[in-house]
N, C-alpha and C. Protein backbone atom coordinates (compact mmCIF):
# COMPACT_ATOMS: atom_id res chain seq x y z
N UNK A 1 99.83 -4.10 94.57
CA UNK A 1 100.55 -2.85 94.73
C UNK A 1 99.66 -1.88 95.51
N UNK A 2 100.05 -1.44 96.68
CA UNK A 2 99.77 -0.54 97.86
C UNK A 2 99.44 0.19 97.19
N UNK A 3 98.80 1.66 97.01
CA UNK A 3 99.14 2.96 96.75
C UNK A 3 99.63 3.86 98.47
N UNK A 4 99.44 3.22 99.09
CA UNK A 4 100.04 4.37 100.41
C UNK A 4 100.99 3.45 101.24
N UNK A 5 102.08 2.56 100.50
CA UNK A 5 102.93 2.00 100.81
C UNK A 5 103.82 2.93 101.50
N UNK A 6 104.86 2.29 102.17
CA UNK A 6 105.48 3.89 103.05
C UNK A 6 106.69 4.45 101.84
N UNK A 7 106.85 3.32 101.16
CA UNK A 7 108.13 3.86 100.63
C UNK A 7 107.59 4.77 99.26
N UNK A 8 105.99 4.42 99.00
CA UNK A 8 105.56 5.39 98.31
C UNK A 8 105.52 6.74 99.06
N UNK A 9 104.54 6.86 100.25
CA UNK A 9 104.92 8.00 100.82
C UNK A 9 105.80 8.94 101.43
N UNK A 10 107.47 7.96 101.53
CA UNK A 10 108.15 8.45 101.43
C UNK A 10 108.74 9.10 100.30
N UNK A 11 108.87 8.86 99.36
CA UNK A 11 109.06 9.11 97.48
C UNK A 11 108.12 10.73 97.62
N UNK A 12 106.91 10.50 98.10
CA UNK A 12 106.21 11.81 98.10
C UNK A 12 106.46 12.65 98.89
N UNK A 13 106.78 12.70 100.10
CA UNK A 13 107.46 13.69 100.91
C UNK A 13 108.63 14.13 100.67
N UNK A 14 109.45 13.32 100.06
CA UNK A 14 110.99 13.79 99.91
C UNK A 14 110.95 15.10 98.15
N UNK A 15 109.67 14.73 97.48
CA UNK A 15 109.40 15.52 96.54
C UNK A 15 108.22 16.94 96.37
N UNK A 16 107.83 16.55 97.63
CA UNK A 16 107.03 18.22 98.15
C UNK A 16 108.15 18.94 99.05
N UNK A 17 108.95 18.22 99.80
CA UNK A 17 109.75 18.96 100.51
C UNK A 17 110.80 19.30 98.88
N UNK A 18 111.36 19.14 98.35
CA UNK A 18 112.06 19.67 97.35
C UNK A 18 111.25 20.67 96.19
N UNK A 19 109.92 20.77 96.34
CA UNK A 19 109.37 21.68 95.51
C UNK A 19 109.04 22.90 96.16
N UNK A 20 108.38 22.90 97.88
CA UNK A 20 108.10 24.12 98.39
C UNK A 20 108.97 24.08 100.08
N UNK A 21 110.44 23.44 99.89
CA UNK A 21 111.07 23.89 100.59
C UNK A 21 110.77 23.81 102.44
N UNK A 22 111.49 23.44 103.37
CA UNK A 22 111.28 23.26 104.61
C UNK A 22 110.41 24.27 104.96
N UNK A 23 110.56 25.33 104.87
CA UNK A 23 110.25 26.49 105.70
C UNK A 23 108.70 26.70 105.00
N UNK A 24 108.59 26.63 103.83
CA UNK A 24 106.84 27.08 103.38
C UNK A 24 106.65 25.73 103.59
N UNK A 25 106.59 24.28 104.22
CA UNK A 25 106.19 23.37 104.58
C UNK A 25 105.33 23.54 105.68
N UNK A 26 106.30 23.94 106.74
CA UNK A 26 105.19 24.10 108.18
C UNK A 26 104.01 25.58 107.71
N UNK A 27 104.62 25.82 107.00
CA UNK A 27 103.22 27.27 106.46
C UNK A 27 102.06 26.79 106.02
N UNK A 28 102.59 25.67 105.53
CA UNK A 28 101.26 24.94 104.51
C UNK A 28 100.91 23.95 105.47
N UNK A 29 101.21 23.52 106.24
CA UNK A 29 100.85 22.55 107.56
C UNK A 29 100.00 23.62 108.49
N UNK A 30 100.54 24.59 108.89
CA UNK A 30 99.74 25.33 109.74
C UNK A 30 98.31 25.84 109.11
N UNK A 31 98.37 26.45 108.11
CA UNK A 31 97.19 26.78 107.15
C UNK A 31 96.45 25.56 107.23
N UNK A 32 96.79 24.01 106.94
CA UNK A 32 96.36 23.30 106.59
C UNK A 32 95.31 22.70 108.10
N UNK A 33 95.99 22.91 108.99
CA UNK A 33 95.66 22.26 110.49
C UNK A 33 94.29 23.53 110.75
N UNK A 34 94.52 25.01 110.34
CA UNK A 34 93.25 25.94 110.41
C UNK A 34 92.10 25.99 109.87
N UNK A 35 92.63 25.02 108.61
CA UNK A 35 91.20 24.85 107.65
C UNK A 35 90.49 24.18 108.44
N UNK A 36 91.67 22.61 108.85
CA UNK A 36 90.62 21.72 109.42
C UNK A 36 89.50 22.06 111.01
N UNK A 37 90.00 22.81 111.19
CA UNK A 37 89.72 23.20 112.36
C UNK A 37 88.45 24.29 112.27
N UNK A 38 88.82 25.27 111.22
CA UNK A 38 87.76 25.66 111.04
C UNK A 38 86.24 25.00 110.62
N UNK A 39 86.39 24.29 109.68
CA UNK A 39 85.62 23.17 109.14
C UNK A 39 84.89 22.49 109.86
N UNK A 40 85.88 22.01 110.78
CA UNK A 40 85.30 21.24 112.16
C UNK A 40 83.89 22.20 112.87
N UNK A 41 84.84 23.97 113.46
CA UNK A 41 84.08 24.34 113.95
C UNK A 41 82.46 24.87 112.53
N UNK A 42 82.62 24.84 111.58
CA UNK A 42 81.45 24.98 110.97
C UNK A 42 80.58 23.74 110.55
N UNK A 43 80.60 22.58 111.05
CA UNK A 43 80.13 21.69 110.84
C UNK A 43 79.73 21.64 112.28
N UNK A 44 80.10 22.31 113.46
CA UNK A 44 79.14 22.22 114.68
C UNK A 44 78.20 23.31 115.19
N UNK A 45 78.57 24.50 113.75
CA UNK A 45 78.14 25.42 114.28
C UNK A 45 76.36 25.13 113.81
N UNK A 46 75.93 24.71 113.11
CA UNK A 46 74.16 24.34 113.31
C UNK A 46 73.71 24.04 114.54
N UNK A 47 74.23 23.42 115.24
CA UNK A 47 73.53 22.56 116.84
C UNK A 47 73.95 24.03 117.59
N UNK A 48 75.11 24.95 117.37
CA UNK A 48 75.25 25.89 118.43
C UNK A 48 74.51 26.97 118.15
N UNK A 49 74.11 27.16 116.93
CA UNK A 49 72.90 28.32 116.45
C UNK A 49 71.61 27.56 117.34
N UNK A 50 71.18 26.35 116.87
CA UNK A 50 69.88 25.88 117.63
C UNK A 50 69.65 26.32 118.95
N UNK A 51 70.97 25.87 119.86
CA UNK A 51 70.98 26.47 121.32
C UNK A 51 70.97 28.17 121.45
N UNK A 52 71.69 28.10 120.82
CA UNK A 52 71.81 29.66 120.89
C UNK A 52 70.64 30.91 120.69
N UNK A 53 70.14 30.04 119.90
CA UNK A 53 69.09 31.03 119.60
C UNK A 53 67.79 30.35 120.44
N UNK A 54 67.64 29.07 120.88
CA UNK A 54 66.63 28.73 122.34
C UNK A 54 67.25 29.80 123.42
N UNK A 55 68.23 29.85 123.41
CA UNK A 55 68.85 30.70 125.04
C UNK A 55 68.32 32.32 124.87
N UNK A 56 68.42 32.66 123.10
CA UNK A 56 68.13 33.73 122.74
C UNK A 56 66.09 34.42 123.40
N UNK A 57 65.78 33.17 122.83
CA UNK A 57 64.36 33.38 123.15
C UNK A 57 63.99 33.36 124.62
N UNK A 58 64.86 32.59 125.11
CA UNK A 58 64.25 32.43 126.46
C UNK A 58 64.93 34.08 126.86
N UNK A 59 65.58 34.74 127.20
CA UNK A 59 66.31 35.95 127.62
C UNK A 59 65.50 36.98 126.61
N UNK A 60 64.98 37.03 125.27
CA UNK A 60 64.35 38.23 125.04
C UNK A 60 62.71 37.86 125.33
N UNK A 61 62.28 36.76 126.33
CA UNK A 61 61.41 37.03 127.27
C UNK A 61 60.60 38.10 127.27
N UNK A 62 59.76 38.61 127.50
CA UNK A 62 59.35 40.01 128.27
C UNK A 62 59.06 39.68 130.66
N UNK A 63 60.15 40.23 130.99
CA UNK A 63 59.48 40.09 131.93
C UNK A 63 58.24 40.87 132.56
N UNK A 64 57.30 40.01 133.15
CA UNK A 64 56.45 40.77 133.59
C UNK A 64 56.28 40.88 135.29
N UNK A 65 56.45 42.30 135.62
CA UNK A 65 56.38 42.49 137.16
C UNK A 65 55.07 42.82 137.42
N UNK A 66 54.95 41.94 138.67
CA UNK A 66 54.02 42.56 139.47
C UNK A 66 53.66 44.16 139.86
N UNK A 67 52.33 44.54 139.56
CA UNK A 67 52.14 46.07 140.11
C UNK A 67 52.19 46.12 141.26
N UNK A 68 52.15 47.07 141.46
CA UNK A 68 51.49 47.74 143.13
C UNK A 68 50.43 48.28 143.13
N UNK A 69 49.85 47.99 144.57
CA UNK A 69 48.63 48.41 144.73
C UNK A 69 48.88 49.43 145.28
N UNK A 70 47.78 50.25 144.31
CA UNK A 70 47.72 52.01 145.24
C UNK A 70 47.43 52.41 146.21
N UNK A 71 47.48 52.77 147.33
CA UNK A 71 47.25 52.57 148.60
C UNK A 71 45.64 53.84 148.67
N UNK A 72 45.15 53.09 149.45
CA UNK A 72 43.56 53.94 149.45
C UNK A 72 43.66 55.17 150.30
């Protein structure tokens, strides 16, 4: 016995759609697609701090200019 047989997962869809209704369905799909997405982006955000903050260092630099010579 499957547990994610289709006609099980059909049995389960036909009983979330009858508890929270078509319309709060795609609500909870959309919410659901932002988590993942967010998630996503915080599971890449370590490697973009690393860069980010190399790019940081390199740009708060100090530049140093050449003087001028005072003319005699």
């Amino acid at each position: 016995m499957d547990i994610f047989a289709p006609t099980h997962l059909l049995i389960l869809l036909v009983i979330v759609l009858v508890i929270f209704g078509p319309a709060k369905l795609g609500d909870i799909g959309g919410a659901l697609g932002r988590a993942i997405r967010d998630f996503k982006h915080a599971m890449n955000e370590p490697e973009n701090a690393k860069t980010a903050a190399a790019s940081a260092d390199q740009a708060a630099a100090p530049v140093v200019e050449p003087k001028a010579d005072k003319p005699v």
